[in-house]
C-alpha atoms as a PDB file:
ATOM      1  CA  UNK A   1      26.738  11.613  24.592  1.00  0.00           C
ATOM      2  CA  UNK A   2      26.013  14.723  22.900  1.00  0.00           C
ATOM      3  CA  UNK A   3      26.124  17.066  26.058  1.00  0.00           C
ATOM      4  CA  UNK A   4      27.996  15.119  28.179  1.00  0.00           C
ATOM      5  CA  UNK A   5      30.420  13.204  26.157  1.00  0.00           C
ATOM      6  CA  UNK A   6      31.879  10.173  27.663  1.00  0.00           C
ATOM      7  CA  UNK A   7      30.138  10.473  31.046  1.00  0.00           C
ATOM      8  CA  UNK A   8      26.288   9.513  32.303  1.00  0.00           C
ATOM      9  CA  UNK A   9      24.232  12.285  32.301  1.00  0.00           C
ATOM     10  CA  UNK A  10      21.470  10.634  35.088  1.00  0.00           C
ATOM     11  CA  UNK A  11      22.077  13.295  37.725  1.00  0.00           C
ATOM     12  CA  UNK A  12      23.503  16.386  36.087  1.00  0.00           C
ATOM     13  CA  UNK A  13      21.136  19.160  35.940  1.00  0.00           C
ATOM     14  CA  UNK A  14      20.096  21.298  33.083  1.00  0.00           C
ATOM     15  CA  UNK A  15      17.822  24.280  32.594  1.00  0.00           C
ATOM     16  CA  UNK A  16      15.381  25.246  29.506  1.00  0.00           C
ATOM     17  CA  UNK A  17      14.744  28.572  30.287  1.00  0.00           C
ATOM     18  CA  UNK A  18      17.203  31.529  31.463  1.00  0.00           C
ATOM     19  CA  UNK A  19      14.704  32.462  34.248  1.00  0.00           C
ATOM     20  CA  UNK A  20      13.662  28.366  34.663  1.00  0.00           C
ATOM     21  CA  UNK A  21      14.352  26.621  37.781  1.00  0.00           C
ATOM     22  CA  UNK A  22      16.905  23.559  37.198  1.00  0.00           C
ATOM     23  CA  UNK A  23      15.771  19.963  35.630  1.00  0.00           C
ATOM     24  CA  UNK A  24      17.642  16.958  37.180  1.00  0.00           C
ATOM     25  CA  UNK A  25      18.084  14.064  34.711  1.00  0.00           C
ATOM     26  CA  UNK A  26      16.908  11.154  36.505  1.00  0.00           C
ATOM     27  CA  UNK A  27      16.746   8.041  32.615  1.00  0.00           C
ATOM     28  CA  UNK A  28      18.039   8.415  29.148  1.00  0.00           C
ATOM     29  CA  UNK A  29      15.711   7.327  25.966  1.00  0.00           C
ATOM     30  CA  UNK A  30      16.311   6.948  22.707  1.00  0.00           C
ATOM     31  CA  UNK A  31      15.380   8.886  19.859  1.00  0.00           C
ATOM     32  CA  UNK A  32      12.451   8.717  18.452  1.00  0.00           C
ATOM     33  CA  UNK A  33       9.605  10.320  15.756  1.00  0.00           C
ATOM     34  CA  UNK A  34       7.450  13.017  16.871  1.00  0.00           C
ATOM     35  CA  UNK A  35       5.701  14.555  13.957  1.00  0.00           C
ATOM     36  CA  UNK A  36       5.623  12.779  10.867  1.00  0.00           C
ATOM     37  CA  UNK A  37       6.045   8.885  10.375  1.00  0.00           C
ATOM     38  CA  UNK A  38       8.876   9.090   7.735  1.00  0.00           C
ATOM     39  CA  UNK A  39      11.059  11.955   9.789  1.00  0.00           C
ATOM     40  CA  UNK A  40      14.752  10.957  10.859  1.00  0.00           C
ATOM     41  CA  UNK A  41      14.621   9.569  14.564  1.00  0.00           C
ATOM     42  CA  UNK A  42      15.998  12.653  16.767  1.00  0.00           C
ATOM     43  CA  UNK A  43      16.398  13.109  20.720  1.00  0.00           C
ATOM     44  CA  UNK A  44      13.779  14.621  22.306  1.00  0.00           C
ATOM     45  CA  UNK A  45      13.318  16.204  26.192  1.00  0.00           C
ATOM     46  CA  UNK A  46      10.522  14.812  28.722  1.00  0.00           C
ATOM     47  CA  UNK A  47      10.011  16.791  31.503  1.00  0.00           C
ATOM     48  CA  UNK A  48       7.298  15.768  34.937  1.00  0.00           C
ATOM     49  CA  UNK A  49       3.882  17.667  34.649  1.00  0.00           C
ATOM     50  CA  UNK A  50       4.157  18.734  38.145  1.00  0.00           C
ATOM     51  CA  UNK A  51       7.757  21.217  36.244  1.00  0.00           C
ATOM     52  CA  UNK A  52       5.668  22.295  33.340  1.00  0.00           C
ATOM     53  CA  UNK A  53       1.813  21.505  34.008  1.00  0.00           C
ATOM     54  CA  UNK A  54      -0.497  22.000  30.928  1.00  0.00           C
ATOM     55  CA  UNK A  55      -4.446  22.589  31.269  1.00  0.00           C
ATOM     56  CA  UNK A  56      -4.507  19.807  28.570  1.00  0.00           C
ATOM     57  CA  UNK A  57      -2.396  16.483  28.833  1.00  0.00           C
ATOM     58  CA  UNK A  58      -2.519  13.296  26.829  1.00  0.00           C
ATOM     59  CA  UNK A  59      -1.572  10.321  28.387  1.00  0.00           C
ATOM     60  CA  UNK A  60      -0.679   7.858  26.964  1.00  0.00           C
ATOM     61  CA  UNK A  61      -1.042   4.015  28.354  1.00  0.00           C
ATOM     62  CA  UNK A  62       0.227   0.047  27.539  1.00  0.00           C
ATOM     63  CA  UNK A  63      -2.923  -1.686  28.155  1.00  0.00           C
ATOM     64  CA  UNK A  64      -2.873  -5.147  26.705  1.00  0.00           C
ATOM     65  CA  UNK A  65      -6.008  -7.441  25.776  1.00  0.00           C
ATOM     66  CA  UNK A  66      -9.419  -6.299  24.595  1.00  0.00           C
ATOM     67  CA  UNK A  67      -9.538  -2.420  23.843  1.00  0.00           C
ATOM     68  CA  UNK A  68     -13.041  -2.013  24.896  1.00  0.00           C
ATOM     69  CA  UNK A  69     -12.255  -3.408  28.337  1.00  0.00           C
ATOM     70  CA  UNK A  70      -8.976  -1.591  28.380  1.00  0.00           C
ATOM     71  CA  UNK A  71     -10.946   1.800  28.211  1.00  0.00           C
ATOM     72  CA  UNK A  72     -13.256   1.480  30.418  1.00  0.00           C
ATOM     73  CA  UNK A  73     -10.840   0.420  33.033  1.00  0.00           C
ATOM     74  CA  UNK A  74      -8.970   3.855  32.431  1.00  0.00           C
ATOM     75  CA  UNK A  75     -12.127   5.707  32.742  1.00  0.00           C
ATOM     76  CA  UNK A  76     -12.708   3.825  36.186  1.00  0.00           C
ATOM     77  CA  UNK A  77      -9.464   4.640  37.144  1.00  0.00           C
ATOM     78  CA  UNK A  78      -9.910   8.328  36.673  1.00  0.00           C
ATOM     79  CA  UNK A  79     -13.069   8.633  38.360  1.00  0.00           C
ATOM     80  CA  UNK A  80     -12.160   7.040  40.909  1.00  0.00           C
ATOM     81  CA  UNK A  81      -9.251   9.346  41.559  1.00  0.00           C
ATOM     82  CA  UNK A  82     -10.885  12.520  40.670  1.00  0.00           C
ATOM     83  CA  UNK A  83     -14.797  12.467  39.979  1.00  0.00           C
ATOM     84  CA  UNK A  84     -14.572  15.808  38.550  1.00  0.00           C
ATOM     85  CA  UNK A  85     -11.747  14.968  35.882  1.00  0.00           C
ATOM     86  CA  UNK A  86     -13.046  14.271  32.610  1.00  0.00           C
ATOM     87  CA  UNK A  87     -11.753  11.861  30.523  1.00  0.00           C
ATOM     88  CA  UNK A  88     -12.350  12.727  26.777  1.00  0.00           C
ATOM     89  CA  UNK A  89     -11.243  10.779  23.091  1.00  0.00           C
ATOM     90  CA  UNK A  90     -10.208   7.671  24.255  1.00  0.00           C
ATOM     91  CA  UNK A  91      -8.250   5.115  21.401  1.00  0.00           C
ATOM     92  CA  UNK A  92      -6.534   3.333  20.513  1.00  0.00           C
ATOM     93  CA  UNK A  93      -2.415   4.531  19.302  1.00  0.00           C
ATOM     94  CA  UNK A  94      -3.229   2.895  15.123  1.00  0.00           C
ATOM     95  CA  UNK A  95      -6.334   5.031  15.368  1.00  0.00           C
ATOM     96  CA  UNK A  96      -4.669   8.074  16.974  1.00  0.00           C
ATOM     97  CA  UNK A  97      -2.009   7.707  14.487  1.00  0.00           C
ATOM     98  CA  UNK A  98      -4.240   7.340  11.190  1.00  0.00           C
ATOM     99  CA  UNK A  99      -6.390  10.150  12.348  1.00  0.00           C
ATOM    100  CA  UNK A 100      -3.004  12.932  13.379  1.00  0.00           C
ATOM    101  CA  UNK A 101      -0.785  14.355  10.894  1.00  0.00           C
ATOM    102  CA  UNK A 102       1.758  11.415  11.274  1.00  0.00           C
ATOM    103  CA  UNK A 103       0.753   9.934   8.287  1.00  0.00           C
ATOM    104  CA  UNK A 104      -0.882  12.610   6.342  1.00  0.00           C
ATOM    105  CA  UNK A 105       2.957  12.919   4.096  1.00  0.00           C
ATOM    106  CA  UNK A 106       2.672   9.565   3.072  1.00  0.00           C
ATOM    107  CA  UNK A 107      -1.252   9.144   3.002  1.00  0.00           C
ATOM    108  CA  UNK A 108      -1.498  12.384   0.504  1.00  0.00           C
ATOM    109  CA  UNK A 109       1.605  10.313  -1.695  1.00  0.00           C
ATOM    110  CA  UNK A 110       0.022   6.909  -1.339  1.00  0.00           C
ATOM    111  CA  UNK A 111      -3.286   8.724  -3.098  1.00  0.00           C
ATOM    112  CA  UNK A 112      -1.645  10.387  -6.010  1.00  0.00           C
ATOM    113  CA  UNK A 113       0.625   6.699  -5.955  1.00  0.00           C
ATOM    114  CA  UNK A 114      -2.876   4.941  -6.447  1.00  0.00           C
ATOM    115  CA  UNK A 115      -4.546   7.505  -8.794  1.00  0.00           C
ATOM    116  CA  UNK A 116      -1.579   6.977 -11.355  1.00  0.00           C
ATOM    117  CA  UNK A 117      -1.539   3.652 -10.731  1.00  0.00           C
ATOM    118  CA  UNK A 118      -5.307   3.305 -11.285  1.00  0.00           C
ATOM    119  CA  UNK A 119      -5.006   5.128 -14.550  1.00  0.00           C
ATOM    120  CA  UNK A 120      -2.216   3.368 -15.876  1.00  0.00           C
ATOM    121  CA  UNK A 121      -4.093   0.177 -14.992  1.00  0.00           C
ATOM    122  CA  UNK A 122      -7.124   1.294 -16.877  1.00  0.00           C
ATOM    123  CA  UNK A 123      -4.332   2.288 -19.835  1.00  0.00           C
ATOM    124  CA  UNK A 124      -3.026  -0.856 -19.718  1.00  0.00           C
ATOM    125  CA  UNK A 125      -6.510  -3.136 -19.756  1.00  0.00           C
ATOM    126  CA  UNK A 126      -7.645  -1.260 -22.811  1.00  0.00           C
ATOM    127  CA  UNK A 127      -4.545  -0.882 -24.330  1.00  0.00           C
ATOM    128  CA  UNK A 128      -4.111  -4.872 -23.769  1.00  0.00           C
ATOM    129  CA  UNK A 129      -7.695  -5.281 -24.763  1.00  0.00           C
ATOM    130  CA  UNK A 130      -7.142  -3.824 -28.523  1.00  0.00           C
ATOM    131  CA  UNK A 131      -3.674  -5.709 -29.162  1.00  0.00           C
ATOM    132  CA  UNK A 132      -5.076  -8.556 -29.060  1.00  0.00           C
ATOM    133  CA  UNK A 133      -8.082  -8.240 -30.052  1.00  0.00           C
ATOM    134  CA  UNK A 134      -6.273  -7.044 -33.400  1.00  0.00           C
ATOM    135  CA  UNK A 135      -3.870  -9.635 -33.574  1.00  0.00           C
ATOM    136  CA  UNK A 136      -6.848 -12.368 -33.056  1.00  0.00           C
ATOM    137  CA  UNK A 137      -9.029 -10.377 -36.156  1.00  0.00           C
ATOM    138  CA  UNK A 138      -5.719 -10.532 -38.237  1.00  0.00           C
ATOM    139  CA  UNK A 139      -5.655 -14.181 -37.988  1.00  0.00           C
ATOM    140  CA  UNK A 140      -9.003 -14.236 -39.532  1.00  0.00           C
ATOM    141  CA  UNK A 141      -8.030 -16.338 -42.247  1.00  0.00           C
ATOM    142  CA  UNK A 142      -5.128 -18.782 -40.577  1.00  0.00           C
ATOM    143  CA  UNK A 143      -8.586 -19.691 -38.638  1.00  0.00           C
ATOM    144  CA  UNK A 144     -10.719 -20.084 -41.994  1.00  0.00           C
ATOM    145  CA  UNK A 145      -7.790 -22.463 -43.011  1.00  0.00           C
ATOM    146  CA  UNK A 146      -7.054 -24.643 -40.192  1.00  0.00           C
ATOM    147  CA  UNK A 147     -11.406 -25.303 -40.116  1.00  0.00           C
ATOM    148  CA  UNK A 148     -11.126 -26.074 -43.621  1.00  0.00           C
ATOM    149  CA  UNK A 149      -8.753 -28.696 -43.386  1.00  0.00           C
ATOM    150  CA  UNK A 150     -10.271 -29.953 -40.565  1.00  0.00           C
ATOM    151  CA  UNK A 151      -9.388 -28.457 -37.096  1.00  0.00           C
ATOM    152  CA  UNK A 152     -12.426 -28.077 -34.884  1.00  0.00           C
ATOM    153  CA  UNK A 153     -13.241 -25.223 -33.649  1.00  0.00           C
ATOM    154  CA  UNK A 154     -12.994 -25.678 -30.054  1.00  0.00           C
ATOM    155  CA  UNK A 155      -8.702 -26.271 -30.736  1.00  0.00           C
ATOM    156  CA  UNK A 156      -8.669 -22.963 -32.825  1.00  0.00           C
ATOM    157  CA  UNK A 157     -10.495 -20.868 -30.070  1.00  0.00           C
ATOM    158  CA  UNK A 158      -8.281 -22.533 -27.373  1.00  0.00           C
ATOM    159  CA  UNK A 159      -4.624 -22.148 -29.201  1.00  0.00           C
ATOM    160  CA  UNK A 160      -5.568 -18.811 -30.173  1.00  0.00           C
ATOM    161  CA  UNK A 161      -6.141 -18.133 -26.450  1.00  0.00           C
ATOM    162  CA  UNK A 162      -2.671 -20.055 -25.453  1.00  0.00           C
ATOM    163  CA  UNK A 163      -0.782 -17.855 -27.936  1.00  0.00           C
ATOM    164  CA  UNK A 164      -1.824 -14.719 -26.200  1.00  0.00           C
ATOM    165  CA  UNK A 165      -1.567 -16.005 -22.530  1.00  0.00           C
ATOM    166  CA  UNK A 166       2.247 -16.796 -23.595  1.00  0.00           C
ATOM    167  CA  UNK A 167       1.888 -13.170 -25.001  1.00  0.00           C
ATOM    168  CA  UNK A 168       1.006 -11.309 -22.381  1.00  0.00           C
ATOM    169  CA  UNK A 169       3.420 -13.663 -20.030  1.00  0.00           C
ATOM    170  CA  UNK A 170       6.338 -12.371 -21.568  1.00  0.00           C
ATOM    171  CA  UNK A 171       4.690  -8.973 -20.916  1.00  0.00           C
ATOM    172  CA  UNK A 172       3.940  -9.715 -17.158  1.00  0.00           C
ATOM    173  CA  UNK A 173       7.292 -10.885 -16.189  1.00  0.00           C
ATOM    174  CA  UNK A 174       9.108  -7.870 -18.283  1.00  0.00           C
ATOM    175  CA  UNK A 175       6.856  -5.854 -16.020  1.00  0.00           C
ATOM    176  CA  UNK A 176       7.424  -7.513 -12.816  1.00  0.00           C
ATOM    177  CA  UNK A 177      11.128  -6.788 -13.188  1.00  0.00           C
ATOM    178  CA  UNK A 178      10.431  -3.387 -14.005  1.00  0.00           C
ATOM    179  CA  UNK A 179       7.869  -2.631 -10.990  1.00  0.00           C
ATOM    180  CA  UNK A 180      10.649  -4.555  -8.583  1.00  0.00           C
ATOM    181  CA  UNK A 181      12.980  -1.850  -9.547  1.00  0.00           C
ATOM    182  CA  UNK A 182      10.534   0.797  -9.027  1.00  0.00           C
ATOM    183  CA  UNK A 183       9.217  -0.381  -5.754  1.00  0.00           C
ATOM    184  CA  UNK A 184      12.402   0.404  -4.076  1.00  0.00           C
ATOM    185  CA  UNK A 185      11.775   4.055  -4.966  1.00  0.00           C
ATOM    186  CA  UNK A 186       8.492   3.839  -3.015  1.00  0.00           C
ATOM    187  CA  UNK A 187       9.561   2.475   0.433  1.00  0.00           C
ATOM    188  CA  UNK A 188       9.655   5.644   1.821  1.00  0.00           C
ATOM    189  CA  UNK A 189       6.240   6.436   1.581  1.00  0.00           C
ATOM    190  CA  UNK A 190       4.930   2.775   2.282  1.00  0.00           C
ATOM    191  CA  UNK A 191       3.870   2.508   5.430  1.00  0.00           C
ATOM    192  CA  UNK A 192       1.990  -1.019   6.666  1.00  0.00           C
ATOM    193  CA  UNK A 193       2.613  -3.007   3.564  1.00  0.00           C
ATOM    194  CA  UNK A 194       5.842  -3.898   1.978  1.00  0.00           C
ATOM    195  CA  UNK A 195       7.294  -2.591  -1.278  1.00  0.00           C
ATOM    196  CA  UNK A 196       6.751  -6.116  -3.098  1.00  0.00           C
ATOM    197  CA  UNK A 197       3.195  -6.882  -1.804  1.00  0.00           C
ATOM    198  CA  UNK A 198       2.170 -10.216  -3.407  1.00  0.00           C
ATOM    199  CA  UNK A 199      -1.493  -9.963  -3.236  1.00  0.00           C
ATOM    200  CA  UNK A 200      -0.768  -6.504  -5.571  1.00  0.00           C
ATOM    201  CA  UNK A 201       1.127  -8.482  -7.749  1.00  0.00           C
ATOM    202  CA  UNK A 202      -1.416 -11.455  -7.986  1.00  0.00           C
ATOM    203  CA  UNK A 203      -4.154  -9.275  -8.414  1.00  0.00           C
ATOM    204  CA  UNK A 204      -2.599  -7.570 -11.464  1.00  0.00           C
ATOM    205  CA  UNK A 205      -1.599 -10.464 -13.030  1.00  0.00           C
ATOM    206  CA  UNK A 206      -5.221 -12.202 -12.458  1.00  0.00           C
ATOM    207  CA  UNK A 207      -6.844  -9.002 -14.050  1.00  0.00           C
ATOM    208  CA  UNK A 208      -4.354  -9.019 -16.979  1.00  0.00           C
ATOM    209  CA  UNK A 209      -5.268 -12.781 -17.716  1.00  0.00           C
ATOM    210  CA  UNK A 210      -8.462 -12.357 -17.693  1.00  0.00           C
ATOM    211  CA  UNK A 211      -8.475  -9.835 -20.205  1.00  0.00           C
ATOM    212  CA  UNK A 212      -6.108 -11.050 -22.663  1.00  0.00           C
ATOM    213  CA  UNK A 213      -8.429 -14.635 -22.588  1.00  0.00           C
ATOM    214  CA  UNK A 214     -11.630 -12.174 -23.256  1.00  0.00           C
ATOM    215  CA  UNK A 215      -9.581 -10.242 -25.728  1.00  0.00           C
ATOM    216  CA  UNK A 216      -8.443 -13.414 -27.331  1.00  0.00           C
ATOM    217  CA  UNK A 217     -12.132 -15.805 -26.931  1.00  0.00           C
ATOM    218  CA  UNK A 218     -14.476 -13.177 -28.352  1.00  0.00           C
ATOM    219  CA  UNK A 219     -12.600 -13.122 -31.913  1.00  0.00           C
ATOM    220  CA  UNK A 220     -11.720 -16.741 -32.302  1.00  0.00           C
ATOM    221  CA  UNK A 221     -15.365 -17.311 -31.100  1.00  0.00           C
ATOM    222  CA  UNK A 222     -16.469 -15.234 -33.855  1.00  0.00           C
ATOM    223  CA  UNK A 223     -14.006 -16.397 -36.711  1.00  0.00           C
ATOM    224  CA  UNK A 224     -14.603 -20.131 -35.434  1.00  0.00           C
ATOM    225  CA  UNK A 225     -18.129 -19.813 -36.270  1.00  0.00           C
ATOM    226  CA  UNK A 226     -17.886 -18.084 -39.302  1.00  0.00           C
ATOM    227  CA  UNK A 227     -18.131 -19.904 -42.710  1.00  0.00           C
ATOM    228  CA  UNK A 228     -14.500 -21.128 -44.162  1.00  0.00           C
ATOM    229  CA  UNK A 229     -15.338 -19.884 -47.459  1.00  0.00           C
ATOM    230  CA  UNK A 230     -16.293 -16.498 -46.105  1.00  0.00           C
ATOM    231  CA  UNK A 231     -13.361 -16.341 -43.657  1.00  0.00           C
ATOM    232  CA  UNK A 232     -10.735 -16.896 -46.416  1.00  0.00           C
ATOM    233  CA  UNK A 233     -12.360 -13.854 -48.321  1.00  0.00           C
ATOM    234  CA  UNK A 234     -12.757 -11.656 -45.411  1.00  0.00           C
ATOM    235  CA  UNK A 235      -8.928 -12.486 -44.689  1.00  0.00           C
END
């Protein structure tokens, strides 16, 4: 439609060069990426190796069902045609395309992505870590009280605990929000796993549980066991 506009163009002629000989169209494609994964889609010109041969070709194959037999089966194929052809760096199109420059925009993002997000993470846990381990030490002496008058120990440790899971819920979902926004920033350099990847999420969450219970268990544990009299002073 761009050259020929309202007509077919199977059958009209065209020529690259000035000094070429002529090109006949004989199918139309569609657009497509040729260099880099997160390039616009734009139209692109095959032509028969027999019009512009190259010493070095790479063909490229649908071959369904096991890979390994898939291979060998090309490398039959070519012998058997030409003895004297050799057939070299046979894979698979995933490998081809993790191993070319297709992805090496997004790959080189997707590392600085997950060194930030790896130090913020670390932030976070430690940060997370001394909040509450503060707020637990403060309450040094609500825990001498509540053992004095009779709560056991156990109930201290595990309320204590409750009141910063509840904590750091608040603090999860404020950041799930946040991270949804943010995640529709990053879809152009995702490539294989979605902007709101759930086992990311659950993983996060799990690690930031886990630490706020530690955070909140070693404290109590430690102000449980200590002496009423002596908590109340130390409080």
């Amino acid at each position: 439609t761009q050259y020929w506009p309202g007509v077919s163009a199977i059958g009209r002629k065209l020529r690259l060069d000035r000094d070429g000989k002529w090109a006949t169209i004989v199918g139309v494609v569609g657009n497509g990426k040729y260099m880099f994964v997160n390039e616009p889609s734009k139209p692109f010109l095959y032509l028969a190796s027999s019009q512009r041969f190259r010493s070095q070709m790479t063909l490229e194959l649908y071959a369904p069902g096991n890979e390994a037999s898939a291979m060998q089966a090309i490398r039959t194929l070519v012998h058997n045609l030409d003895p004297d052809m050799p057939v070299a760096d046979i894979r698979t199109m995933p490998t081809h395309l993790r191993g070319g420059i297709a992805f090496l925009f997004p790959r080189i993002a997707m590392m600085v992505a997950v060194a930030i997000g790896l130090l913020g993470l670390i932030q976070a846990v430690v940060g997370l870590y001394g909040v509450v381990a503060f707020g637990v030490a403060e309450r040094t002496r609500e825990i001498g009280i509540r053992i004095a008058i009779g709560a056991r120990p156990g109930e201290v440790v595990r309320t204590v605990m409750r009141d910063g899971i509840v904590l750091t819920g608040v603090g999860m979902l404020i950041g799930v929000v946040a991270a949804l926004g943010v995640a529709q920033l990053m879809r152009a350099i995702l490539v294989g796993v979605g902007a709101t990847d759930p086992v990311a999420y659950l993983a996060a969450a799990i690690l930031l549980v886990v630490v706020t219970m530690l955070a909140a268990w070693l404290p109590a544990r430690k102000a449980s066991r200590t002496d009423p009299v002596v908590a109340l002073r130390e409080g």
